[in-house]
Protein backbone atom coordinates (compact mmCIF):
# COMPACT_ATOMS: atom_id res chain seq x y z
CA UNK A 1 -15.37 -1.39 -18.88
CA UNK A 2 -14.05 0.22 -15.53
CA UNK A 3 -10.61 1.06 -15.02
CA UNK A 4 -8.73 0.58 -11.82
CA UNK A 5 -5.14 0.95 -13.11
CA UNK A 6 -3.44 4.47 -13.67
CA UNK A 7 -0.64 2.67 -15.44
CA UNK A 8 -0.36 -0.95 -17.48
CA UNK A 9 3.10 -1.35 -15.27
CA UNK A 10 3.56 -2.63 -12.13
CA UNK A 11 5.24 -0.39 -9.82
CA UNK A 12 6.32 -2.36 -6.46
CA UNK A 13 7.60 0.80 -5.06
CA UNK A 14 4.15 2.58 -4.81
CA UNK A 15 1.72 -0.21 -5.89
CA UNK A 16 -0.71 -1.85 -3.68
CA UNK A 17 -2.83 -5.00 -4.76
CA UNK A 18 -5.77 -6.09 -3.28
CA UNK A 19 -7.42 -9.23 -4.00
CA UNK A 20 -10.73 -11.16 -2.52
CA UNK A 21 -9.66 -14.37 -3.24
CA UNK A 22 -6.27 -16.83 -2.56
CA UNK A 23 -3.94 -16.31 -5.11
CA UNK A 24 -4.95 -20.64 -5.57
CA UNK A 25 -8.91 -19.54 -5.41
CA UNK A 26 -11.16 -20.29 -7.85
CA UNK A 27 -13.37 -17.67 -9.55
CA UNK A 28 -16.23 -16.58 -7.23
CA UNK A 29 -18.67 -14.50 -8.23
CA UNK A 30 -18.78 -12.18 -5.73
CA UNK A 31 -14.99 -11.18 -5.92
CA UNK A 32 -15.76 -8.19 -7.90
CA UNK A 33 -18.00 -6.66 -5.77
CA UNK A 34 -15.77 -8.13 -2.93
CA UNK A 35 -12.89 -6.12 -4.63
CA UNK A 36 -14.82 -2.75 -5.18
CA UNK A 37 -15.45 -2.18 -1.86
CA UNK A 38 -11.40 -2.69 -0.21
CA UNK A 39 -10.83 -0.44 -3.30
CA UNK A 40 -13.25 2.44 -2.08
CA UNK A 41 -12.69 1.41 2.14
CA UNK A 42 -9.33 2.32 1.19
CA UNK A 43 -9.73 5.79 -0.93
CA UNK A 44 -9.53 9.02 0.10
CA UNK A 45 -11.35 10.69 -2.99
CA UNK A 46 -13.24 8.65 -5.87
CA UNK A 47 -13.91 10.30 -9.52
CA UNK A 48 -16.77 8.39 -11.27
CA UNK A 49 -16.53 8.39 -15.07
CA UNK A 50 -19.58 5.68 -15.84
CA UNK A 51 -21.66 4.11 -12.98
CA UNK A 52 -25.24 2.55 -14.30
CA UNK A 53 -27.81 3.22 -11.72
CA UNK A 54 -28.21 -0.10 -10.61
CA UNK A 55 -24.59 -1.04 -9.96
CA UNK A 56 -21.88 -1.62 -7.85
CA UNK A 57 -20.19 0.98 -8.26
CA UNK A 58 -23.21 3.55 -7.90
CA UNK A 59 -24.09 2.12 -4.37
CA UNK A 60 -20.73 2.76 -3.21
CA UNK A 61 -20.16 6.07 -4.50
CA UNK A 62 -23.47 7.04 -2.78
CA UNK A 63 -22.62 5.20 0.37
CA UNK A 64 -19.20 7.25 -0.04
CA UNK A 65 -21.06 10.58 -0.26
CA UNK A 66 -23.64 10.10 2.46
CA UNK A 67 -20.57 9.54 5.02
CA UNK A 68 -18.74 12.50 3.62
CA UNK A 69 -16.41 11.45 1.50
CA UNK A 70 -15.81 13.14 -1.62
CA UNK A 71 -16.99 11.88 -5.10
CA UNK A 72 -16.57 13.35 -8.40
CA UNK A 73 -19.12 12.19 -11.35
CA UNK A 74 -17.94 13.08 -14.57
């Protein structure tokens, strides 16, 4: 439902990945939400296509916003 990738090809020239867990790690169910927020720590600008008003991704687009950080909701 939400896309993070620009392209379906790794680039290792210009591509950064960021993960929450080991690369052995077992599925925890906070690594999305773990993984959301090095995503939006780490942008400069954040365009919003779908966030439901309860979610993730709402709270950190508003906690972007209220430290001056620009968000776009389309």
């Amino acid at each position: 439902r939400a896309a993070r990738l620009w392209r379906y090809n790794f680039d290792p020239d210009v591509d950064l990945v960021l993960s929450p867990l080991r690369p052995d790690a077992k599925y925890l169910p906070a690594a999305n939400q773990t993984r959301d927020e090095l995503v939006f720590a780490l942008s400069d600008r954040v365009e919003v296509v779908f966030a439901s008003e309860s979610g993730n991704t709402r709270r950190l687009a508003d906690r972007m916003q209220a430290v001056g950080r620009p968000v776009e909701w389309h």
